[in-house]
N, C-alpha and C. Protein backbone atom coordinates (compact mmCIF):
# COMPACT_ATOMS: atom_id res chain seq x y z
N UNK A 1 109.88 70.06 85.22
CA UNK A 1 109.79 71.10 86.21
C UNK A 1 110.00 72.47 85.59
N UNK A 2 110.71 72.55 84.35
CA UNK A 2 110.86 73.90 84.07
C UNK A 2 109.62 74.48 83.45
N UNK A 3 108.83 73.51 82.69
CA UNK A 3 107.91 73.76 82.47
C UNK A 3 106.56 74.50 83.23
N UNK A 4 106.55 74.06 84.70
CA UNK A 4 106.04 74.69 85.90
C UNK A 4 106.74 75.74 86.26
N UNK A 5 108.03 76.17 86.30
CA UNK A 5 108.45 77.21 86.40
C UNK A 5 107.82 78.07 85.40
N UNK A 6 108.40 78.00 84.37
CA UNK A 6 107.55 78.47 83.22
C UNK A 6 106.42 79.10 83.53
N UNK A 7 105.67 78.74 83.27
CA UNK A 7 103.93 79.08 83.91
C UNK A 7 103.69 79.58 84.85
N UNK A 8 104.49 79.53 86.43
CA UNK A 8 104.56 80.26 87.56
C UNK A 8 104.65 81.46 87.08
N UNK A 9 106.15 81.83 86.20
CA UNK A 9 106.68 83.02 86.03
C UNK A 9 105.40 83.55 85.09
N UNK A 10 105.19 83.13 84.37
CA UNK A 10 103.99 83.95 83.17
C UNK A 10 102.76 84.43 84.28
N UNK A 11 102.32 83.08 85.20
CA UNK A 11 101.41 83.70 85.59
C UNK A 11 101.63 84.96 87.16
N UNK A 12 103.12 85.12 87.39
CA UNK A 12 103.22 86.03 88.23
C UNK A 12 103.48 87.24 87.26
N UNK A 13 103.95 87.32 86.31
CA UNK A 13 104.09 88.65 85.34
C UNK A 13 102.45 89.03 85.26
N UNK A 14 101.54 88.36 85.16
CA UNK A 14 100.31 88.35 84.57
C UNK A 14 99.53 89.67 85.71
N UNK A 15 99.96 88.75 86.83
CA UNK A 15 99.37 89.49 88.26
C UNK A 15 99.90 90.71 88.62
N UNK A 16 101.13 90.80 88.23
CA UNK A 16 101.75 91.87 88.66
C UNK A 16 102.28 92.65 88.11
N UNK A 17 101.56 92.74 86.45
CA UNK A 17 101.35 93.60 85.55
C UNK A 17 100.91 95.16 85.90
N UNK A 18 101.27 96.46 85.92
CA UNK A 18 100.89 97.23 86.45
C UNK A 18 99.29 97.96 85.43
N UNK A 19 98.66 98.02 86.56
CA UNK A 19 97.57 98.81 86.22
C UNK A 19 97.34 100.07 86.54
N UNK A 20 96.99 100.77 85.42
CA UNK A 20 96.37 102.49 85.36
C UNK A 20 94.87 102.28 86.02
N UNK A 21 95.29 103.54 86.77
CA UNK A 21 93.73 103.90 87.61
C UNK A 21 92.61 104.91 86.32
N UNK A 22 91.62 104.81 86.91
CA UNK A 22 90.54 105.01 85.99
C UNK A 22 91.04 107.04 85.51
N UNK A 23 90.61 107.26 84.74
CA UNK A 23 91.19 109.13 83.44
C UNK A 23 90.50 109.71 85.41
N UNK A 24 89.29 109.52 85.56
CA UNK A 24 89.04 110.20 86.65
C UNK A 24 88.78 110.31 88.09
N UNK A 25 89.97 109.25 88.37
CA UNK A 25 90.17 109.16 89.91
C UNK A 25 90.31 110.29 90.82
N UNK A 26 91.29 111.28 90.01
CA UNK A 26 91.88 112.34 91.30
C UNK A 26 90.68 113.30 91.20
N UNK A 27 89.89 113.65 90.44
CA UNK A 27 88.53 113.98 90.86
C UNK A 27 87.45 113.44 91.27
N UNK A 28 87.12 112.65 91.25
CA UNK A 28 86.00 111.65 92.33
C UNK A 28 86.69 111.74 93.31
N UNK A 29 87.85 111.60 93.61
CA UNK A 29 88.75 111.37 95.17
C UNK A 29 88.57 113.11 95.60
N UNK A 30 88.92 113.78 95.21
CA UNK A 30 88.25 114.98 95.89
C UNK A 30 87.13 115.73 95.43
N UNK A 31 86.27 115.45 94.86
CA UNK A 31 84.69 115.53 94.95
C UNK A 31 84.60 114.58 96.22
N UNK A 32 84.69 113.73 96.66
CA UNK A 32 84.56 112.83 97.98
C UNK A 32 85.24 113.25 98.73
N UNK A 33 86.52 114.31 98.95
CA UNK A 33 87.05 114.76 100.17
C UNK A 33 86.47 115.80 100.58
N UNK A 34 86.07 116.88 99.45
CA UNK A 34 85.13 117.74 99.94
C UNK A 34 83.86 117.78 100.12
N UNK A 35 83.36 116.70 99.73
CA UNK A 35 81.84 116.70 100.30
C UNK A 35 82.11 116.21 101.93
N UNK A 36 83.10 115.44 102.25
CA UNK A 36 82.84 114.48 103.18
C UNK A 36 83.61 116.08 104.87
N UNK A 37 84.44 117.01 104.44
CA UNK A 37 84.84 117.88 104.40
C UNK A 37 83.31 118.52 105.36
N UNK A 38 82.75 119.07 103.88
CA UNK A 38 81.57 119.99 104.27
C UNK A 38 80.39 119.56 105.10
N UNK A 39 80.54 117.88 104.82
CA UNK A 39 79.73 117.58 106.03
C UNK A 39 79.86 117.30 107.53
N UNK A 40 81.11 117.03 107.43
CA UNK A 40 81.72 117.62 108.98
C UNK A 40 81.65 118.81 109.64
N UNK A 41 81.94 119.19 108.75
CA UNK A 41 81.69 121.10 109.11
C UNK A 41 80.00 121.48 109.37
N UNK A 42 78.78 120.95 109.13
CA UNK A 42 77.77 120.95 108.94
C UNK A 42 77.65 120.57 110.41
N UNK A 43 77.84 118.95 110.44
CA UNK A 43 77.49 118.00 111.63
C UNK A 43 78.32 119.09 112.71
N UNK A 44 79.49 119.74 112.71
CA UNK A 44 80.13 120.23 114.36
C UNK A 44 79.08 121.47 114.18
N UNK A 45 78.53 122.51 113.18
CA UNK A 45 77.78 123.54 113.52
C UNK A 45 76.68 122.99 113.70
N UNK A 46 76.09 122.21 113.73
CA UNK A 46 74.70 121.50 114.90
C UNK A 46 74.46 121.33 115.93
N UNK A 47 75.91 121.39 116.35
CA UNK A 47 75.97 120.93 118.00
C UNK A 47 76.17 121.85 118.66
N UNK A 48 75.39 122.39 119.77
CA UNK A 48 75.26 123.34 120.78
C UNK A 48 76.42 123.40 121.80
N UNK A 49 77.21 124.21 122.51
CA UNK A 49 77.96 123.92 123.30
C UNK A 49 77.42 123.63 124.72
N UNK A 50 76.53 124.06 124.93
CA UNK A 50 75.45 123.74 126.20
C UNK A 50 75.46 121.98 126.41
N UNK A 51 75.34 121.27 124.93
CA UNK A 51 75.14 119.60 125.26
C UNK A 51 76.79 118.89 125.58
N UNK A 52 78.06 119.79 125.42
CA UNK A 52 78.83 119.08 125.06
C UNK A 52 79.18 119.30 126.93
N UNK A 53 78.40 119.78 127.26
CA UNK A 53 79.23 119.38 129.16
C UNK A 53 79.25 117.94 129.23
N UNK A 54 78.23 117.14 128.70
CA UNK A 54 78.11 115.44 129.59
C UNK A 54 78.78 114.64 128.52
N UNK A 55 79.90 114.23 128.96
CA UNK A 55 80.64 113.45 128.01
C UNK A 55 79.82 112.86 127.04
N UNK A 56 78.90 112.10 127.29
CA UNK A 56 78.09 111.44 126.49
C UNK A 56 78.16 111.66 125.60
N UNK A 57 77.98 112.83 125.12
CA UNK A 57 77.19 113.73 123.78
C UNK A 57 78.69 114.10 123.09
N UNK A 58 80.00 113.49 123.19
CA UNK A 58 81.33 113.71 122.81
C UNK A 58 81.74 113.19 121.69
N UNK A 59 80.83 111.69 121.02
CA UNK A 59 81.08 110.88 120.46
C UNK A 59 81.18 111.59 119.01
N UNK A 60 80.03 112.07 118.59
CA UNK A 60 79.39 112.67 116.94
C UNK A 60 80.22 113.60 116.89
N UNK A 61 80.52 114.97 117.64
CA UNK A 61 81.15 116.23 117.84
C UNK A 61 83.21 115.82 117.38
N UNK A 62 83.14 114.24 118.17
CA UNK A 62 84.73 114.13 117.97
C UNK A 62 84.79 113.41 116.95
N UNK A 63 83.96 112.20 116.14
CA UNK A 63 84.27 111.71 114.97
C UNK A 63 84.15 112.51 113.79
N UNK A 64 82.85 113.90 113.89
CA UNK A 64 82.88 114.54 112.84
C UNK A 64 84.14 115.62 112.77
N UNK A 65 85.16 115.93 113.66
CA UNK A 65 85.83 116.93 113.96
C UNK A 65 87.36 115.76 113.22
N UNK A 66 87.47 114.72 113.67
CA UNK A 66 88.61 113.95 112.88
C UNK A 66 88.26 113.53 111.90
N UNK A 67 87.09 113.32 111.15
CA UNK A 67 86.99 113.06 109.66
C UNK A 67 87.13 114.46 109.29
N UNK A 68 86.55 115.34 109.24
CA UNK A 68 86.76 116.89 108.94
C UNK A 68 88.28 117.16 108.70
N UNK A 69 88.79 117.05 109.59
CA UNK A 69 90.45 117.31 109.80
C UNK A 69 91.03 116.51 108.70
N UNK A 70 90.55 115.16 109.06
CA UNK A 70 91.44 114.20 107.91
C UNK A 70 91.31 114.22 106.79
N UNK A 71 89.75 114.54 106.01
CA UNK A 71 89.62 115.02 104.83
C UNK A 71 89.99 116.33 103.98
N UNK A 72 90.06 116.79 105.30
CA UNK A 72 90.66 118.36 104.38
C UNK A 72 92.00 118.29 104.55
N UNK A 73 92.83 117.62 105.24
CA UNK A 73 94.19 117.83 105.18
C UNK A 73 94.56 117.40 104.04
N UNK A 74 93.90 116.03 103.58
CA UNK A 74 94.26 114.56 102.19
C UNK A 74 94.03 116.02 101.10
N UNK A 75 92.86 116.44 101.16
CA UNK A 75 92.08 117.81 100.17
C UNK A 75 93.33 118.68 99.63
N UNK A 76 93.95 119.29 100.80
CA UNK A 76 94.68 120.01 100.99
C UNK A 76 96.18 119.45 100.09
N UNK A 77 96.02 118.41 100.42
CA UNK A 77 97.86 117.64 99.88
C UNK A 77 97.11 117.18 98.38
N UNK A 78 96.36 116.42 98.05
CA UNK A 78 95.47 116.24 96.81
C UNK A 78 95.82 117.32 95.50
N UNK A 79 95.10 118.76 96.18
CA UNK A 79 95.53 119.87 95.41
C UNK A 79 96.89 120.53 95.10
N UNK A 80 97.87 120.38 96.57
CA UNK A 80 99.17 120.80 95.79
C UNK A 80 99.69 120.78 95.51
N UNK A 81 99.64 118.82 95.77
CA UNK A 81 100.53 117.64 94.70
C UNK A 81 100.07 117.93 93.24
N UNK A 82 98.73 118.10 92.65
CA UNK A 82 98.87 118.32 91.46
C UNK A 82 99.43 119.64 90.88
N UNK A 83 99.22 120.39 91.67
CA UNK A 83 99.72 122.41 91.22
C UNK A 83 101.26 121.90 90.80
N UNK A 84 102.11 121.20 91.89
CA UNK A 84 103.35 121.05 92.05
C UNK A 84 103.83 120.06 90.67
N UNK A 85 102.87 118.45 90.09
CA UNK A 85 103.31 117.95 89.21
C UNK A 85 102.99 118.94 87.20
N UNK A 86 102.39 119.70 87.95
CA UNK A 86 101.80 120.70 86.90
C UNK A 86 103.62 121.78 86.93
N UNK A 87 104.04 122.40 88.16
CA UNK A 87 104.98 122.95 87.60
C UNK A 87 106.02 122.23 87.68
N UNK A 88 106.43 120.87 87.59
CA UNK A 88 107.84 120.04 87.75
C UNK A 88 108.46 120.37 86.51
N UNK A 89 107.51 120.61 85.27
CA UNK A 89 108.50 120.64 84.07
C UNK A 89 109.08 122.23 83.53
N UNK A 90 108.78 123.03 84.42
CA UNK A 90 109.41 124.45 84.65
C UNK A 90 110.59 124.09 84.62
N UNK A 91 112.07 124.72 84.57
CA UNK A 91 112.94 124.52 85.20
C UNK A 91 112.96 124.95 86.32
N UNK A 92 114.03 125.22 87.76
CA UNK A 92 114.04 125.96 88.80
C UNK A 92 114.80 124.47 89.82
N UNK A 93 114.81 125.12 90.55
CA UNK A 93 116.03 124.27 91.91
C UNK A 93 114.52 123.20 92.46
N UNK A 94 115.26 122.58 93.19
CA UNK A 94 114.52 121.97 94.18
C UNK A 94 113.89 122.40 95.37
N UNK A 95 114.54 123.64 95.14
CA UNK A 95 114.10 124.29 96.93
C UNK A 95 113.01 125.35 96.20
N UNK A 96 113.29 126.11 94.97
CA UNK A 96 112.36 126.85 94.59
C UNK A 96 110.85 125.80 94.14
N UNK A 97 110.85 124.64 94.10
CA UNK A 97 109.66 123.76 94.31
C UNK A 97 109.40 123.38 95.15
N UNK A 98 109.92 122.75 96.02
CA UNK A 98 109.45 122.88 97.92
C UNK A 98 108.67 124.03 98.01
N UNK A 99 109.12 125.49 98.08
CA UNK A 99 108.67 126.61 98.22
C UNK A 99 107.32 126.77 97.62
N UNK A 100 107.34 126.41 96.79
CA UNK A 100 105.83 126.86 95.75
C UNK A 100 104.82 125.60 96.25
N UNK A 101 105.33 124.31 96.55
CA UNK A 101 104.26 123.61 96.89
C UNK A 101 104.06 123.84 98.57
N UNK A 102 105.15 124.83 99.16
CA UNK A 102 104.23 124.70 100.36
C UNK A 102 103.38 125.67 100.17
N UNK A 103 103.42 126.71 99.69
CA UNK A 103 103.01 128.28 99.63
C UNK A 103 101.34 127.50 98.83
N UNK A 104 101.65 126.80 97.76
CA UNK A 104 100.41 126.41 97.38
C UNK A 104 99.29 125.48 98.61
N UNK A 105 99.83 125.04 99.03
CA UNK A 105 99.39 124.10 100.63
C UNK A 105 98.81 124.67 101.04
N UNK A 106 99.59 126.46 101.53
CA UNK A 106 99.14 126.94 102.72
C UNK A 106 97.82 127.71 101.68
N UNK A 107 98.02 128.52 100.26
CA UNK A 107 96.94 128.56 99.61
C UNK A 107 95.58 128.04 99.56
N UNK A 108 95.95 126.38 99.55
CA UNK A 108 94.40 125.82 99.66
C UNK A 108 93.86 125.57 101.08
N UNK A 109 94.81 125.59 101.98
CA UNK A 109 94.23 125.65 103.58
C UNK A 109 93.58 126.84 104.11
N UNK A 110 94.21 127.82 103.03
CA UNK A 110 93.48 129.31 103.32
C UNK A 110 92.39 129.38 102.71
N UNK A 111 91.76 128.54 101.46
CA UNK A 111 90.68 128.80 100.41
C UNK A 111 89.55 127.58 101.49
N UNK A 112 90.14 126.64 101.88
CA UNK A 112 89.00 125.92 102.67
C UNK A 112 88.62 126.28 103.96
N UNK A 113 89.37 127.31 104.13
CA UNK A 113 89.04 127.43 106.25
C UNK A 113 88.94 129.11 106.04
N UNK A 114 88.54 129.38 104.64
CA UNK A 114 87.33 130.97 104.57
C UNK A 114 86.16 130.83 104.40
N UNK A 115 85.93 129.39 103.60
CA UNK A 115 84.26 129.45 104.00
C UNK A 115 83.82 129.02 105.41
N UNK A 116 84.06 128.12 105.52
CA UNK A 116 84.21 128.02 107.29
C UNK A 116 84.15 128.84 108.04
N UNK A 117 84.65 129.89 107.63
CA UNK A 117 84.88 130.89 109.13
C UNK A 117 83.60 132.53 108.44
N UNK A 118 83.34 132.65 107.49
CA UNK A 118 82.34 133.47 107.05
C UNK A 118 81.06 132.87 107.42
N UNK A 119 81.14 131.08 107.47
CA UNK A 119 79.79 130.97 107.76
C UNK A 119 78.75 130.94 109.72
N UNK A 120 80.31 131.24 110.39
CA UNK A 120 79.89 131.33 111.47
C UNK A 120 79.73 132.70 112.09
């Protein structure tokens, strides 16, 4: 039996060996938040406000308006999680890094919701 133990344990170390994600995940992951981003923003400036009286026509207008939202918020946290692991090896308090990663937050919420608003 120890022998089966044995082998259990090897083959649960085996499985639950940790794996590194691919050199360029966190850019494909937002190259895909902002495309998916800009095409929301695309799909809600298509839609006329004249069609949105009959519920009907509610469906496209509200899924592209919560993928929009949800991708740029992930966008938004994406970018200032890295600004923030970029300055962790500064010295400074904990609160003076809170501070800079929200200020950076509100930074990239301000850099994505100016093209947005120039293009209307």
């Amino acid at each position: 039996m120890t022998g089966q133990a044995a082998e259990f344990e090897s083959l649960l170390r085996e499985a639950l060996r940790p794996v590194d994600p691919p050199a360029d995940l966190a850019e494909r992951l937002e190259e895909t938040l902002a495309g998916l981003t800009e095409l929301a923003a695309d799909e809600l400036e298509g839609w006329e406000l004249s069609a949105m009286r009959d519920p009907r026509n509610w469906g496209r207008p509200l899924a592209a308006a919560m993928v929009g939202a949800g991708a740029g918020t992930a966008l938004v946290l994406l970018r200032a999680r890295r600004r923030a692991q970029r300055r962790r090896s500064r010295p400074g308090s904990l609160l003076e890094l809170a501070e800079r990663t929200a200020r950076d937050a509100a930074d990239e919420a301000r850099r994505l919701w100016a093209p947005a608003q120039r293009a209307r």
